[in-house]
C-alpha atoms as a PDB file:
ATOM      1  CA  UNK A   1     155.690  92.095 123.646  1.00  0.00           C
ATOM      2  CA  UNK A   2     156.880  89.860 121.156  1.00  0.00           C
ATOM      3  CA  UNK A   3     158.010  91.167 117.634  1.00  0.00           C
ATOM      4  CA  UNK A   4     158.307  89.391 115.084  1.00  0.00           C
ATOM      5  CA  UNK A   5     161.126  90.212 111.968  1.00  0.00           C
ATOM      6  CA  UNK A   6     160.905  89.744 108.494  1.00  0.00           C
ATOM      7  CA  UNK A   7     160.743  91.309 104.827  1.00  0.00           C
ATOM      8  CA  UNK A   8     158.000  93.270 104.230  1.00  0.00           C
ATOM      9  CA  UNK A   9     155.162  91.501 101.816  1.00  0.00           C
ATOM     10  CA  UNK A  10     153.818  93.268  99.024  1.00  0.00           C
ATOM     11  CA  UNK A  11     150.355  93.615 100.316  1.00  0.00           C
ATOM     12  CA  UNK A  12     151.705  95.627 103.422  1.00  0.00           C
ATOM     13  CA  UNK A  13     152.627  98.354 101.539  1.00  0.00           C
ATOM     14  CA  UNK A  14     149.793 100.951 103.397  1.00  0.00           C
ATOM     15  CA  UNK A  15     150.623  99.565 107.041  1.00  0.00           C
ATOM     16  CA  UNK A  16     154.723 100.379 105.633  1.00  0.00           C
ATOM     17  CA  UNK A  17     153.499 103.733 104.559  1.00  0.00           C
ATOM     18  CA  UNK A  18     151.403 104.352 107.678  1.00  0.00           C
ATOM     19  CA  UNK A  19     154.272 103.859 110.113  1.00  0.00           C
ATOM     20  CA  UNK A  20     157.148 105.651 107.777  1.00  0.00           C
ATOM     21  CA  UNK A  21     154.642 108.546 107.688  1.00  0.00           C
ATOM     22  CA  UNK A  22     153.461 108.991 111.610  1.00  0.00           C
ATOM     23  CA  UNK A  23     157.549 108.216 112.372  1.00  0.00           C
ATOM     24  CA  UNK A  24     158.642 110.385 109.636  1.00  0.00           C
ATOM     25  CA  UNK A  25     156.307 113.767 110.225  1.00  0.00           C
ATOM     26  CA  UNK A  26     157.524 115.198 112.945  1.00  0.00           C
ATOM     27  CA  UNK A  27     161.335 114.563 112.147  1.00  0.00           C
ATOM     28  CA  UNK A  28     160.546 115.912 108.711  1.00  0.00           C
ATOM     29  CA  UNK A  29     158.768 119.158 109.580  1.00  0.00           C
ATOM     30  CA  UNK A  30     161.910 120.083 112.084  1.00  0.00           C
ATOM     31  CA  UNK A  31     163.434 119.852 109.258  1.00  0.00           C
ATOM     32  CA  UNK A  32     161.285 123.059 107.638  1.00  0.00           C
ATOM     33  CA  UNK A  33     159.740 120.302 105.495  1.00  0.00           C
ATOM     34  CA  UNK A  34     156.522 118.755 105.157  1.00  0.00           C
ATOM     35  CA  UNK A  35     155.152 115.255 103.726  1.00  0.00           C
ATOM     36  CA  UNK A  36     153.438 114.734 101.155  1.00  0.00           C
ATOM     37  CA  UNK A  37     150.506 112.690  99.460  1.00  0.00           C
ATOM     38  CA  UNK A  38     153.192 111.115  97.466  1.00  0.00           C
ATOM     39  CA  UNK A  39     156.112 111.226  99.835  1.00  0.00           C
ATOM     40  CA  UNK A  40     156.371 107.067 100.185  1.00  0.00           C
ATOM     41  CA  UNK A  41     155.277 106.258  96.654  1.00  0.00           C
ATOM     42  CA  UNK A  42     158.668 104.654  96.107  1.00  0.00           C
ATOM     43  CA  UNK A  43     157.763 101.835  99.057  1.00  0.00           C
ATOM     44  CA  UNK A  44     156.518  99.522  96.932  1.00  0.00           C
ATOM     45  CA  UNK A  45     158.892  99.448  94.769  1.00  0.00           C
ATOM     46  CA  UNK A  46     161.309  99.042  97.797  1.00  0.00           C
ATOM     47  CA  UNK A  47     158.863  96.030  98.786  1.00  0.00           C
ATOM     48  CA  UNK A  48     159.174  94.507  95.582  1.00  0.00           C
ATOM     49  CA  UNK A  49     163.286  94.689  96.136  1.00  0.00           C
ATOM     50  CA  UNK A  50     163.103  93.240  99.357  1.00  0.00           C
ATOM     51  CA  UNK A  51     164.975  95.942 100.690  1.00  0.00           C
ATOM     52  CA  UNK A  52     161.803  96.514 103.506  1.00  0.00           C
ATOM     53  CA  UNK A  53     161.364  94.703 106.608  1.00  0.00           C
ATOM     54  CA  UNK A  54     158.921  95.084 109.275  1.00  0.00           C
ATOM     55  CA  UNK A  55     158.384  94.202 112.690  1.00  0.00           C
ATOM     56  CA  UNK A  56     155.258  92.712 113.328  1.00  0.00           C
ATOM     57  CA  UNK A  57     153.473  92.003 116.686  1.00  0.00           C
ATOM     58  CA  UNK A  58     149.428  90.561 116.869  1.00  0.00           C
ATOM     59  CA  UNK A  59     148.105  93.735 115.585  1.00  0.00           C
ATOM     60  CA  UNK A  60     150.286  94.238 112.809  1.00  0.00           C
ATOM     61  CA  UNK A  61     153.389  96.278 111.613  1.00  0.00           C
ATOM     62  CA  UNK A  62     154.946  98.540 114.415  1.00  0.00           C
ATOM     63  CA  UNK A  63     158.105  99.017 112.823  1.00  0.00           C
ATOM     64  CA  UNK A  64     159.901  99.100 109.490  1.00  0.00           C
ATOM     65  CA  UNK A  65     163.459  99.430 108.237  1.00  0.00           C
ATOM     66  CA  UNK A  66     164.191 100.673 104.543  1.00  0.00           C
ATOM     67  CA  UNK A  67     167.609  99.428 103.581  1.00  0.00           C
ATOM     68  CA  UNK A  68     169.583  99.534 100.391  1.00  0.00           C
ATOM     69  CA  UNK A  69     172.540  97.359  99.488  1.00  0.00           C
ATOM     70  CA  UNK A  70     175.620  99.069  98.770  1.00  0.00           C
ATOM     71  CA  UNK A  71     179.354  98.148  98.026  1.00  0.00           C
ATOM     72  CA  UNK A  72     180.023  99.136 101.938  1.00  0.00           C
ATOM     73  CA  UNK A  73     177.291  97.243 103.230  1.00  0.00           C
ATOM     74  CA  UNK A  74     174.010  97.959 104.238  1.00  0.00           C
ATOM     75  CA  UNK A  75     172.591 101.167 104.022  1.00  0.00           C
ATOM     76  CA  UNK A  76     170.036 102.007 106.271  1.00  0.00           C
ATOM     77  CA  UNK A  77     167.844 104.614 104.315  1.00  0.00           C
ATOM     78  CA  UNK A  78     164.834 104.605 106.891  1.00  0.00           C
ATOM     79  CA  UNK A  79     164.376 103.376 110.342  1.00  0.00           C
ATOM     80  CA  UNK A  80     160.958 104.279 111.364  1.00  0.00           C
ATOM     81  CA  UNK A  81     158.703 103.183 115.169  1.00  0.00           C
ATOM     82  CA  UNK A  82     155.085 103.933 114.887  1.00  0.00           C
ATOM     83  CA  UNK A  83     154.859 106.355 117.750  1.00  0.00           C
ATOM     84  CA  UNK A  84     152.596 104.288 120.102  1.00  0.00           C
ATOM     85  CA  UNK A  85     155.525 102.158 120.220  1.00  0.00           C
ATOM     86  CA  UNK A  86     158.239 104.658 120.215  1.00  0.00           C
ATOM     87  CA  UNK A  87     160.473 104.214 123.852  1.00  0.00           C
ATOM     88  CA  UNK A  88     159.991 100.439 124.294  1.00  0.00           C
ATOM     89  CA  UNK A  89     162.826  99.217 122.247  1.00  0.00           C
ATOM     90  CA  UNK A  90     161.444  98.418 119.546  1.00  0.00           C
ATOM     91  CA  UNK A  91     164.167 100.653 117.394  1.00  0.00           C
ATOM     92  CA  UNK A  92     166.885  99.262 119.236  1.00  0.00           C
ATOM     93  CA  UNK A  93     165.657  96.025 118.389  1.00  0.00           C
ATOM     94  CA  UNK A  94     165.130  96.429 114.982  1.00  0.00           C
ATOM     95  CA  UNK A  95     168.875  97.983 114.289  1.00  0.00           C
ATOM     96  CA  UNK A  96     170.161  94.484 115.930  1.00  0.00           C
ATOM     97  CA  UNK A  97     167.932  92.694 113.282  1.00  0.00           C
ATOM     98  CA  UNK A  98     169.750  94.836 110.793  1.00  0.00           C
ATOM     99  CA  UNK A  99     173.027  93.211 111.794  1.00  0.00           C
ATOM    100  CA  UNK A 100     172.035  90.230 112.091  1.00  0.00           C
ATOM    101  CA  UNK A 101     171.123  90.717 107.635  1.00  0.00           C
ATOM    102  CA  UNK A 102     173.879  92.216 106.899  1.00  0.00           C
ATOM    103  CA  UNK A 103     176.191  89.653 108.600  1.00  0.00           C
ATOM    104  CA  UNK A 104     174.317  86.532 107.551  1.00  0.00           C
ATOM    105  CA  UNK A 105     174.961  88.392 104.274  1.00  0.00           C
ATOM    106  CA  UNK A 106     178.937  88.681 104.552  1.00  0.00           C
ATOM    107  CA  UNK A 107     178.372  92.557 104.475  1.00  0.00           C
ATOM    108  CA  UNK A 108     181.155  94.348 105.481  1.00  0.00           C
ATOM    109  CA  UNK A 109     179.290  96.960 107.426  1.00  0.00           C
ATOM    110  CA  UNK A 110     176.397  99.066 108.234  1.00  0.00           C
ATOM    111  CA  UNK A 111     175.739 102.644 106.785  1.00  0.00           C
ATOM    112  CA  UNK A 112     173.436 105.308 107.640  1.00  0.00           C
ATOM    113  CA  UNK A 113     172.409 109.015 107.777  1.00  0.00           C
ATOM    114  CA  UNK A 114     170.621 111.490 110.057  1.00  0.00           C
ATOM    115  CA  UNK A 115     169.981 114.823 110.873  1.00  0.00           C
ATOM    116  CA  UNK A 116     172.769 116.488 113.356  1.00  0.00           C
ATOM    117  CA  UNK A 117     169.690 118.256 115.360  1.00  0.00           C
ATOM    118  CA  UNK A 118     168.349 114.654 115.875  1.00  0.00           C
ATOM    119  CA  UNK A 119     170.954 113.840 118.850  1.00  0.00           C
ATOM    120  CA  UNK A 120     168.828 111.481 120.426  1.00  0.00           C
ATOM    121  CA  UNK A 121     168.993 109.786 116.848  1.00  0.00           C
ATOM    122  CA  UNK A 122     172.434 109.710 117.056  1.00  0.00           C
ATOM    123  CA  UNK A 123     172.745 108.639 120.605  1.00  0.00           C
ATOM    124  CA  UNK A 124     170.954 105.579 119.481  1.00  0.00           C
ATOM    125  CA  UNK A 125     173.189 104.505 116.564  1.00  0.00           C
ATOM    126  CA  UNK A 126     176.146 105.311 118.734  1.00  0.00           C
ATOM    127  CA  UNK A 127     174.880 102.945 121.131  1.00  0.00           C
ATOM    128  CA  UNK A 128     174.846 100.510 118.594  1.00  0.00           C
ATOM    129  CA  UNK A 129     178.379 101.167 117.732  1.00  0.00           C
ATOM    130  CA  UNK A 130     177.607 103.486 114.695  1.00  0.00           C
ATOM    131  CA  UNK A 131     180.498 105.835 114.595  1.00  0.00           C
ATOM    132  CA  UNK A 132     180.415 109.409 112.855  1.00  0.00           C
ATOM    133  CA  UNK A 133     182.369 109.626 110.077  1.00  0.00           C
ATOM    134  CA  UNK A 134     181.521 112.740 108.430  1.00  0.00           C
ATOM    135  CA  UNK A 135     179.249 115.499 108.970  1.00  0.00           C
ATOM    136  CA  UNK A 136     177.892 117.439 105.639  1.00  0.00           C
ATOM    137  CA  UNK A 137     175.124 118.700 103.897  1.00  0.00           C
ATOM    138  CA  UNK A 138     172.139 116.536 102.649  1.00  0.00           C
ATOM    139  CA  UNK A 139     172.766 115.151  99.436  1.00  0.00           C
ATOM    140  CA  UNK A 140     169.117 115.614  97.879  1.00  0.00           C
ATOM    141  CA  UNK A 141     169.551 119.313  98.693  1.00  0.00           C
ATOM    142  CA  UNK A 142     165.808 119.799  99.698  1.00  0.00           C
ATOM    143  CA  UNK A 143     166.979 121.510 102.972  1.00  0.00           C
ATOM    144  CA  UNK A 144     169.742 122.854 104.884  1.00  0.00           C
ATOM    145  CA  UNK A 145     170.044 120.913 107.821  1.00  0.00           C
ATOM    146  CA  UNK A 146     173.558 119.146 108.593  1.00  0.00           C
ATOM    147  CA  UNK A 147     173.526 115.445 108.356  1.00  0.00           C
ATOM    148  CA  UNK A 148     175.410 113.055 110.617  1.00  0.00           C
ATOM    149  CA  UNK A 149     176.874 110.077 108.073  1.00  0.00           C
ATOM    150  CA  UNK A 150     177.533 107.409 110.488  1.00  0.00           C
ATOM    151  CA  UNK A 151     179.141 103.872 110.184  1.00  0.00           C
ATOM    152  CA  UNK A 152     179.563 100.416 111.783  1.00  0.00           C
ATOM    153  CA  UNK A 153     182.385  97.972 110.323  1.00  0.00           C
ATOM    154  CA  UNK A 154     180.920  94.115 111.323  1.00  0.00           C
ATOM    155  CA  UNK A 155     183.813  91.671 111.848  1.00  0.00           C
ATOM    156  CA  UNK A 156     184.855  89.009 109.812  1.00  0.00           C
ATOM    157  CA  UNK A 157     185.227  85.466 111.739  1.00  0.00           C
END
């Protein structure tokens, strides 16, 4: 299948909020948590930002990636596969995209977060040569769950 990359347009924000949210549930509610009407009502904000892309195939957005800039790079805040496409490397793909930003942007690195009971979550970013740097509590505090804080330093040519 071919995907197709690129920043999320403002009038996607219900396919970006359709894939976040049928990614998203079942992580969420192993976390004790549910989501809610209003759960995404920041995305189009994020949209407007530009900090959302999507990959796209013929029938529309299968994937999206929520990112933030930040003084170490770029944060990955969301990384989400609509399940139908979940195992075919679409996630894989869309983390090398990712790199590909934040080192046409001269970023110095990558960021991101996850769940410690997620391991297959963190198999993936370690595969993509994210590399634990701290383990702690959530920062929003809505749960108890250990997070994983993981980084990737890009090189400099």
């Amino acid at each position: 299948m071919a995907w197709t990359f690129r920043k999320a347009r403002p009038s996607e924000g219900a396919d970006v909020d359709r894939v976040l949210r049928s990614a998203f549930t079942p992580y969420v509610r192993k976390l004790g948590r549910e989501v809610t009407a209003d759960y995404y009502a920041w995305v189009g904000a994020a949209i407007e930002r530009d900090d959302v892309f999507v990959a796209a195939d013929g029938g529309g957005v299968v994937g999206v990636a929520v990112t933030e800039r930040r003084e170490s790079g770029l944060y990955i805040d969301r990384l989400g596969v609509d399940p139908t496409r979940q195992g075919t490397g679409l996630g894989s793909w869309l983390l090398t995209r990712l790199e590909e930003v934040a080192r046409s942007a001269g970023l110095p690195g990558m960021t991101l977060e996850t769940a410690e009971m997620m391991e297959h979550l963190v198999r993936l970013y370690r595969r993509h040569g994210f590399e634990i740097v701290r383990r702690g509590p959530p920062s929003h505090g809505k749960d108890s769950h250990m997070r994983v804080y993981m980084a990737k330093r890009l090189e400099t040519a």
